[in-house]
N, C-alpha and C. Protein backbone atom coordinates (compact mmCIF):
# COMPACT_ATOMS: atom_id res chain seq x y z
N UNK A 1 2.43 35.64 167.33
CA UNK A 1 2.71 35.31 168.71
C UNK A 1 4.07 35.89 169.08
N UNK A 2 3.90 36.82 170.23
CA UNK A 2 5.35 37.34 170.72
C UNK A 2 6.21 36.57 171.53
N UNK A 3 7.44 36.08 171.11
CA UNK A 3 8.63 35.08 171.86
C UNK A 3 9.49 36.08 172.56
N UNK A 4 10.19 35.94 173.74
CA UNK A 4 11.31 36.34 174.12
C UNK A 4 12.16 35.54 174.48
N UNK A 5 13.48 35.41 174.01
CA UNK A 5 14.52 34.86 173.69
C UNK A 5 15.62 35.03 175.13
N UNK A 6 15.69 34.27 176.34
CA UNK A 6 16.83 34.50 177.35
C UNK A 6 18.06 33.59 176.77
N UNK A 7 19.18 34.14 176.73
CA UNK A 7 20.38 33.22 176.79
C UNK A 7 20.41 32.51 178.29
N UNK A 8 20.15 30.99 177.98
CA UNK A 8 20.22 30.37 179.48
C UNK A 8 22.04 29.65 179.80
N UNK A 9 22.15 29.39 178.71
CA UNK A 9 23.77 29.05 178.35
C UNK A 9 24.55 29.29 177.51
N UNK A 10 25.87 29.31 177.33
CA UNK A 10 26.98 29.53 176.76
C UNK A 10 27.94 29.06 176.69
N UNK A 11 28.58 27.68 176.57
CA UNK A 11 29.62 26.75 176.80
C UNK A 11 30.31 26.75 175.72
N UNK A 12 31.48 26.22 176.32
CA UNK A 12 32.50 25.33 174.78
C UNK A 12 32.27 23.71 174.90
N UNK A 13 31.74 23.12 173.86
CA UNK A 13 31.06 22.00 174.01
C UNK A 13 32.45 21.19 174.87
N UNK A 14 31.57 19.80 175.49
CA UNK A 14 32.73 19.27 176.33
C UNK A 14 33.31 18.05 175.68
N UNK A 15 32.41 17.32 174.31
CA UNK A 15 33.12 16.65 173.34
C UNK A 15 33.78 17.31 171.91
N UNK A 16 33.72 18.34 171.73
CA UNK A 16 34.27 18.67 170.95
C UNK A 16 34.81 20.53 170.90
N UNK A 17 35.57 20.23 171.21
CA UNK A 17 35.72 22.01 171.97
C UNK A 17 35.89 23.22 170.65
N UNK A 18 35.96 22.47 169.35
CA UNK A 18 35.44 23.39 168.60
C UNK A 18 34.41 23.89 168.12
N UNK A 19 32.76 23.57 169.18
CA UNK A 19 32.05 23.98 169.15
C UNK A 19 31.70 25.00 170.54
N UNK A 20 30.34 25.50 170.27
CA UNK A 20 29.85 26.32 171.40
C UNK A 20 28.46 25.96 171.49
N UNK A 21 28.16 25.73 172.86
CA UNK A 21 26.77 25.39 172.75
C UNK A 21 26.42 26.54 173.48
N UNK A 22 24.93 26.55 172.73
CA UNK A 22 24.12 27.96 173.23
C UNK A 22 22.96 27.46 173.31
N UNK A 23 22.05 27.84 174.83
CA UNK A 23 20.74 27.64 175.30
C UNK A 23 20.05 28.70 175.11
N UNK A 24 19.02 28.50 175.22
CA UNK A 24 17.94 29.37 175.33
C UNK A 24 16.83 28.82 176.27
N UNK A 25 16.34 29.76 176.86
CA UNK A 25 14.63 29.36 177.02
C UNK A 25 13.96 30.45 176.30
N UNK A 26 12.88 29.91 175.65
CA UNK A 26 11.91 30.92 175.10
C UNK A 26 10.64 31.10 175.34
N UNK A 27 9.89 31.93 175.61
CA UNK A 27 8.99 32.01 176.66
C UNK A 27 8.02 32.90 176.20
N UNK A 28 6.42 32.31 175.72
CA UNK A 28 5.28 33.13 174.91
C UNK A 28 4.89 33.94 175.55
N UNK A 29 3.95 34.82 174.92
CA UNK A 29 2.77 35.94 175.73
C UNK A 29 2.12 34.97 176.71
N UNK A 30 1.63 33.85 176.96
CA UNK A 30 1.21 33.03 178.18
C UNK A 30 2.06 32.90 179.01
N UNK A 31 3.15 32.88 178.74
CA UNK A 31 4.30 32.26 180.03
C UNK A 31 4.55 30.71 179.37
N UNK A 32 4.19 29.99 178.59
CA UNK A 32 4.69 28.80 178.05
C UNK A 32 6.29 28.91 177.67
N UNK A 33 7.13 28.11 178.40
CA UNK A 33 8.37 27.72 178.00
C UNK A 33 9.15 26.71 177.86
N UNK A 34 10.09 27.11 176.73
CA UNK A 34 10.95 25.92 176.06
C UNK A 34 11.98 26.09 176.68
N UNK A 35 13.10 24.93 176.25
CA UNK A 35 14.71 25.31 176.94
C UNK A 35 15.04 24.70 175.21
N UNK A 36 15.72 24.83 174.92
CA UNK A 36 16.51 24.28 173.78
C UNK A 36 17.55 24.85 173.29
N UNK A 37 18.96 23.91 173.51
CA UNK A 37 20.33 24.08 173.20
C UNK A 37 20.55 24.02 171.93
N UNK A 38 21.67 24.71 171.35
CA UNK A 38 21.86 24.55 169.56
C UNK A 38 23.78 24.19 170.30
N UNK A 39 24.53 23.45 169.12
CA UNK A 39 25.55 23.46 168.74
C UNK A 39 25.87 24.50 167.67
N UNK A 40 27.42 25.53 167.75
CA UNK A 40 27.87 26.20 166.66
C UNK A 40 29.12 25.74 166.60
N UNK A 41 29.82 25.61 165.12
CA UNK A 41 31.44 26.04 164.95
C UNK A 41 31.50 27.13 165.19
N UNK A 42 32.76 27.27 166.48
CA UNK A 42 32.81 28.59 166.95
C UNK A 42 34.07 29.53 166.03
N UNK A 43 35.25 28.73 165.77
CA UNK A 43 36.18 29.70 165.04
C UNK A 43 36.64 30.73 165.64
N UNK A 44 36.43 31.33 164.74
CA UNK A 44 37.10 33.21 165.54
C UNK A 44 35.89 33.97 165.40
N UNK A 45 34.35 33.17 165.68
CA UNK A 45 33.40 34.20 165.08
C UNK A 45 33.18 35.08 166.62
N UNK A 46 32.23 35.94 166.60
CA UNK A 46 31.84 37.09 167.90
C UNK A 46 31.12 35.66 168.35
N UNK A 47 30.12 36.30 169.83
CA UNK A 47 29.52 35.76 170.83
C UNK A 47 28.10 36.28 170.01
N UNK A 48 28.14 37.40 169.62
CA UNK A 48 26.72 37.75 168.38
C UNK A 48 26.92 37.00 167.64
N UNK A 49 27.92 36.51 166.75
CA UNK A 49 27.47 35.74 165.43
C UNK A 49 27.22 34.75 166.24
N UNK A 50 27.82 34.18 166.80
CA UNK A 50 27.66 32.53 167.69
C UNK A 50 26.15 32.19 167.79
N UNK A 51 25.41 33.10 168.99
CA UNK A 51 23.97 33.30 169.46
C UNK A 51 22.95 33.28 168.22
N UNK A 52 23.57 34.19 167.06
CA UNK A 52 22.68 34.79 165.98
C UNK A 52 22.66 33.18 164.95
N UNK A 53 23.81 32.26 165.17
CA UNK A 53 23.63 30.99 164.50
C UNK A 53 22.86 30.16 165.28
N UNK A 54 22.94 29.94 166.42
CA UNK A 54 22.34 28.88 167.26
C UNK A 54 20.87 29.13 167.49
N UNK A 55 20.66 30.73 167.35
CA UNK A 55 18.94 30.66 167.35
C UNK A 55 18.08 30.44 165.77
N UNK A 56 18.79 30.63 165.17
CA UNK A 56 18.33 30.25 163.66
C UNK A 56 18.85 29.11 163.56
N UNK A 57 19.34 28.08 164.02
CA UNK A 57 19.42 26.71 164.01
C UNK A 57 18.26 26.08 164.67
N UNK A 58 17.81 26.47 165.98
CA UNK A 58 16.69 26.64 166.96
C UNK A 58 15.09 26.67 166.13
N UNK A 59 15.64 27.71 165.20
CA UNK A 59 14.12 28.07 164.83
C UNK A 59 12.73 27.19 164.44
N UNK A 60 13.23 26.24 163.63
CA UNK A 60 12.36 25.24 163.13
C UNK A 60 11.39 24.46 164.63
N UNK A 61 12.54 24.43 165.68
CA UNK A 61 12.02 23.46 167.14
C UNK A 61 11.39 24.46 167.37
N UNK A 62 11.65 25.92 167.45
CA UNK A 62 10.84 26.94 168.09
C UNK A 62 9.71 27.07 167.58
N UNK A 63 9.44 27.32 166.05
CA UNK A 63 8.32 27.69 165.53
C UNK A 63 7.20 25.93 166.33
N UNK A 64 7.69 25.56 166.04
CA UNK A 64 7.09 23.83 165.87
C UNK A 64 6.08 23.71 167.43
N UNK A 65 7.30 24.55 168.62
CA UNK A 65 6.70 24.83 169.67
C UNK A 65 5.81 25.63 170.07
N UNK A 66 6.08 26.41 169.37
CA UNK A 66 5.02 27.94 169.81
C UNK A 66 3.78 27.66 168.69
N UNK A 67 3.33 26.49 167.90
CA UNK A 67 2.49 26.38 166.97
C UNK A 67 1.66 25.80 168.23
N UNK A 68 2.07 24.85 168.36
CA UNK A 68 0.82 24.19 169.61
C UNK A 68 -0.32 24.71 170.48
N UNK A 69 0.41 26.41 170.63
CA UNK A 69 -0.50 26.84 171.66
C UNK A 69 -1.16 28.25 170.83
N UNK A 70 -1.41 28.01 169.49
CA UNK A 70 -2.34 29.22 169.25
C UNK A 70 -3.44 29.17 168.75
N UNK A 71 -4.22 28.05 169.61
CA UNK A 71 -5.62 28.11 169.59
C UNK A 71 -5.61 27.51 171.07
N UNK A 72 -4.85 27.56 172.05
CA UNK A 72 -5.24 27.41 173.39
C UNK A 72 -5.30 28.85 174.32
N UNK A 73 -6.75 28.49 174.81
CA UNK A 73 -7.71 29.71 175.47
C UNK A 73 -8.76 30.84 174.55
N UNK A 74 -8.04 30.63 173.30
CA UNK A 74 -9.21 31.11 172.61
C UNK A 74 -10.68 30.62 172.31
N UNK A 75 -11.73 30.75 172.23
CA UNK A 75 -13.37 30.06 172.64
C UNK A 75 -13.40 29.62 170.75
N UNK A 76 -14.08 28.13 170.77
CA UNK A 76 -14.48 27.66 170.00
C UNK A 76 -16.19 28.17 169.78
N UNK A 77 -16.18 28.71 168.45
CA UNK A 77 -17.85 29.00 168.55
C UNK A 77 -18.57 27.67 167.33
N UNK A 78 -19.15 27.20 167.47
CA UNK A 78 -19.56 25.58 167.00
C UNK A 78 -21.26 26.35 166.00
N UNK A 79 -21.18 27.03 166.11
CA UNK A 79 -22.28 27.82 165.35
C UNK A 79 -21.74 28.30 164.08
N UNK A 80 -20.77 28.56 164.06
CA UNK A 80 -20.15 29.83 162.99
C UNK A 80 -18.66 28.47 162.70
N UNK A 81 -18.36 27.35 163.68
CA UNK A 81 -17.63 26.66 162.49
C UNK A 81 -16.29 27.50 162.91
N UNK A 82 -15.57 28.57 164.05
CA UNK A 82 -14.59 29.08 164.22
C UNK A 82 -14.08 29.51 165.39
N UNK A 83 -12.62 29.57 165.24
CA UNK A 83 -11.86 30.30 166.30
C UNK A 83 -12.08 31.75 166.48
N UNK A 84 -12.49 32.18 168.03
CA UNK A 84 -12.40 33.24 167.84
C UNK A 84 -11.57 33.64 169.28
N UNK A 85 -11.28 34.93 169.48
CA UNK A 85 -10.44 35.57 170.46
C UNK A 85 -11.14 35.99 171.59
């Protein structure tokens, strides 16, 4: 299943300003979309490392999300016992 990844935010958290929070929405080949924020220790890292931590923090909610919908719209055949496309 193909995801595309928008940065929807970019903050310095507002309780603890040595983090960075980073949003996303992520959004399937259907148009199904998530929003989900990650917390990073920001440090002295780039705005790439930052993003590149917070979506691999993300990932587990992401996969978990985009599992739900890959058997929706595909035809159940009740003969043969399967999913098909």
């Amino acid at each position: 299943m193909s995801l595309t990844y928008k940065i929807k935010s970019y903050e310095t958290d507002i309780e603890d300003s040595s983090k960075t929070r980073v949003g996303f929405y992520v959004t399937d080949a259907q148009g199904n979309q998530l929003a989900v924020d990650k917390l990073v220790t920001t440090g002295s890292k780039s705005k790439q490392t930052i993003v590149t931590e917070a979506s691999n923090a993300a990932q587990d909610e992401i996969n978990d999300w985009a599992s739900q919908f890959e058997v929706v719209g595909k035809t159940w055949n009740p003969d043969t016992n399967s999913i098909e496309n």
